[in-house]
Each structure stands twice: as C-alpha cells, then as structure tokens.
Protein backbone atom coordinates (compact mmCIF):
# COMPACT_ATOMS: atom_id res chain seq x y z
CA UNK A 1 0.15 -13.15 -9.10
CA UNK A 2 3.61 -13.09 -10.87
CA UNK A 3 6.14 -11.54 -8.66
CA UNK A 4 9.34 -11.40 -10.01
CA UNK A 5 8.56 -13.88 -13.17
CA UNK A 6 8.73 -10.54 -15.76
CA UNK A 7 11.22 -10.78 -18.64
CA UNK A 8 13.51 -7.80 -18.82
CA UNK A 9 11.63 -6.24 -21.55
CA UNK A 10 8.42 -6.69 -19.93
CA UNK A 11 9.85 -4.54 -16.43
CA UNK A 12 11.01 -1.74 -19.06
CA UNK A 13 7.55 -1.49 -20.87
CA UNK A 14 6.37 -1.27 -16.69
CA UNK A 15 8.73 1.33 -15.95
CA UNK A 16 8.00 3.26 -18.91
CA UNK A 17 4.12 3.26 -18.76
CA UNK A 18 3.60 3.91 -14.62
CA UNK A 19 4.98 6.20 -12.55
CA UNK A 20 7.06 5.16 -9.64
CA UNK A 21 8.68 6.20 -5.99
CA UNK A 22 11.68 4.17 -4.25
CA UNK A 23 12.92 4.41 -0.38
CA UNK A 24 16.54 4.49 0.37
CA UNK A 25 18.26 3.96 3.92
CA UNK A 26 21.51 4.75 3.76
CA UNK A 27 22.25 4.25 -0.35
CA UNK A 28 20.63 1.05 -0.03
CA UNK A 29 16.89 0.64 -1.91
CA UNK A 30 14.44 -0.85 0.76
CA UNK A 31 10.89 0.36 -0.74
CA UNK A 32 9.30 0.57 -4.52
CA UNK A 33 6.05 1.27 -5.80
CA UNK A 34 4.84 1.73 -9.11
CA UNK A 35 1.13 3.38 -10.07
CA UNK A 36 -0.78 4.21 -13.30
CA UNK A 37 -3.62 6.89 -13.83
CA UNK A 38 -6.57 5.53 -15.91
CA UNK A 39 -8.60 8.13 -15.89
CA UNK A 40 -10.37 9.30 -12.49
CA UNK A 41 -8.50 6.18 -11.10
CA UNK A 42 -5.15 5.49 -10.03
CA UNK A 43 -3.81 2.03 -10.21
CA UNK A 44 -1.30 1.45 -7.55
CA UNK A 45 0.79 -2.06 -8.35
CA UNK A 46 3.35 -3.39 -7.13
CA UNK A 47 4.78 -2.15 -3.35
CA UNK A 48 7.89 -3.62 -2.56
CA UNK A 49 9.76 -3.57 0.80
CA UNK A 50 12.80 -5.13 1.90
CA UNK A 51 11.76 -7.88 4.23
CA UNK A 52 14.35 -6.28 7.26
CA UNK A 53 12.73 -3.06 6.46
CA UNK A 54 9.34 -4.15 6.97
CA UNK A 55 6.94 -2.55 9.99
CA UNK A 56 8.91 0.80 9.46
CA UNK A 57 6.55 3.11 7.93
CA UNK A 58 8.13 2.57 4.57
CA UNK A 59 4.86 0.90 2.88
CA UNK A 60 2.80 3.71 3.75
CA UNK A 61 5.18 6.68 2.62
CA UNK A 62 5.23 5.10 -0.67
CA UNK A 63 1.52 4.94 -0.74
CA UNK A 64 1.47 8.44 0.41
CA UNK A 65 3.80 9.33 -2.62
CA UNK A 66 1.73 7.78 -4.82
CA UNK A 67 -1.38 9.01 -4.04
CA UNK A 68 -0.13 12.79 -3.70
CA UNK A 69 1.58 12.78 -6.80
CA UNK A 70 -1.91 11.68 -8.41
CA UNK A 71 -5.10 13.87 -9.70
CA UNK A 72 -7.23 10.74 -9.87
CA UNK A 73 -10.44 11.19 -7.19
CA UNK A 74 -9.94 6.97 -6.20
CA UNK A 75 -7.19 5.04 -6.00
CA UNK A 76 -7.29 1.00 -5.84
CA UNK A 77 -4.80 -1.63 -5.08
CA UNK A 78 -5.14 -5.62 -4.48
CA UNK A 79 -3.19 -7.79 -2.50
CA UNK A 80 -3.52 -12.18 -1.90
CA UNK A 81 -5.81 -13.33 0.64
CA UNK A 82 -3.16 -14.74 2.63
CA UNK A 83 -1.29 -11.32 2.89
CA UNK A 84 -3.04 -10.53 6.24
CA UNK A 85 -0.26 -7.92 7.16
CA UNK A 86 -0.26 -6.42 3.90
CA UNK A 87 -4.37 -5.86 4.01
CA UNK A 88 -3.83 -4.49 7.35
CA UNK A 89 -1.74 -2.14 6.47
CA UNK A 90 -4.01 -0.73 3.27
CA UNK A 91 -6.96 -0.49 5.74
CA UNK A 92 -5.03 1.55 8.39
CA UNK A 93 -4.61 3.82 5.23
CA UNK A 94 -7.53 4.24 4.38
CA UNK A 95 -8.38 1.50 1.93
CA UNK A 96 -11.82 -0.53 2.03
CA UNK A 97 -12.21 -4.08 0.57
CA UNK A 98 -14.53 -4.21 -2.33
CA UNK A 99 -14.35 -7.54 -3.77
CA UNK A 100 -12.77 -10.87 -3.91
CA UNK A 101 -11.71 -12.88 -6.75
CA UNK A 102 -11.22 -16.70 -6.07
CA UNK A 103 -8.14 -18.10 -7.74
CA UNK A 104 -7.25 -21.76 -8.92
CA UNK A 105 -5.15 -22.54 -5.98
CA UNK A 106 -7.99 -21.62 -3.43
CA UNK A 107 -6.69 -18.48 -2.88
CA UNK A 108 -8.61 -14.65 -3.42
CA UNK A 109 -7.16 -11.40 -5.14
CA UNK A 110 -8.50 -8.86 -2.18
CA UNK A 111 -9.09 -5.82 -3.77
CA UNK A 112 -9.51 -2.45 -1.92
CA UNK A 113 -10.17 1.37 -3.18
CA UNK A 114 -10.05 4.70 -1.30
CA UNK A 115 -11.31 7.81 -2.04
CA UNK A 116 -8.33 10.32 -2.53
CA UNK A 117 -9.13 14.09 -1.29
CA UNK A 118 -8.53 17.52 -3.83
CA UNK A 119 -5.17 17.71 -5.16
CA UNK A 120 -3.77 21.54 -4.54
C-alpha cells in the first residue's frame, strides 16, 4: 500500500475524482476519508486519523459520512492484514471480510464489503 508516497499532482487528481469528509477538534484536522461511486458500489479509500485521536469514534463518523452521502447499495473498503484494530473497527460497522490478497512481503490486502440500506 502507498501511504503518503503520492506526488502532489497525483493527491489533486484524488481530490478531484472522490468525494471526501474531514474531522476537526478544535481547528485542528484529526480525521479524513475519501470515497468514489462506481456504479452500485462505493469505494471507500483512504481513512485517516490522527494517531492521539484514535479510539474516539472519529473512524466511524467518517465512515458514516461516507456511506450516507452515497446512493450505491454496497460499499467496500480494504485494510493490511496486520491492521488488527483497523479490521476491528470495519466489522463493528458492519463490514464482512470477503477475500484476501497475499502480497510480496507476506502480508494480505483484507478486503471487506457491507450492504448499505435505502438512501431517503
């Protein structure tokens, strides 16, 4: 996964393809996430939260954000093997694994989906 290895024109063509939602505390920015609609499927990358700020409830707002602000029926998300927090918290939301895929350092993307309700 690439975390923060994105040239500066590369995070603008992000930023102007997806959608996103931030979390301030006080001014400061402590949450992102950013999500793209392909079709009947929304595409949720990237979640961000500052590492002080983590355990708060921030993580899951965002995902609510995203997911409330979407029309698509399913919305999926992946995550490293080793993030055992992070695939705890998409499972308290409502997200089930559906596959692995190994990586060359013996490592798995974890991918997980959940069915998102009727938009009104």
């Amino acid at each position: 996964m690439p975390p923060l290895t994105q040239t500066l024109e590369q995070v603008r063509a992000e930023i102007a393809e997806n959608s996103g939602w931030v979390a301030r505390s006080d001014g400061r920015l402590v949450g992102a996430i950013r999500a793209v609609e392909d079709g009947e499927l929304l595409l949720i990358g990237r979640i961000a939260i500052a590492p002080d700020m983590q355990g708060e409830g921030i993580g899951r707002a965002l995902l609510d954000a995203a997911e409330n602000a979407s029309a698509a029926s399913e919305a999926e998300l992946f995550t490293g093997s080793l993030s055992e927090a992070n695939i705890r918290l998409y499972e308290s939301c409502g997200y089930v694994e559906t596959r692995r895929v190994p990586q060359d350092d013996g490592t798995e993307q974890v991918f997980l989906r959940k069915k998102l309700g009727p938009r009104t």
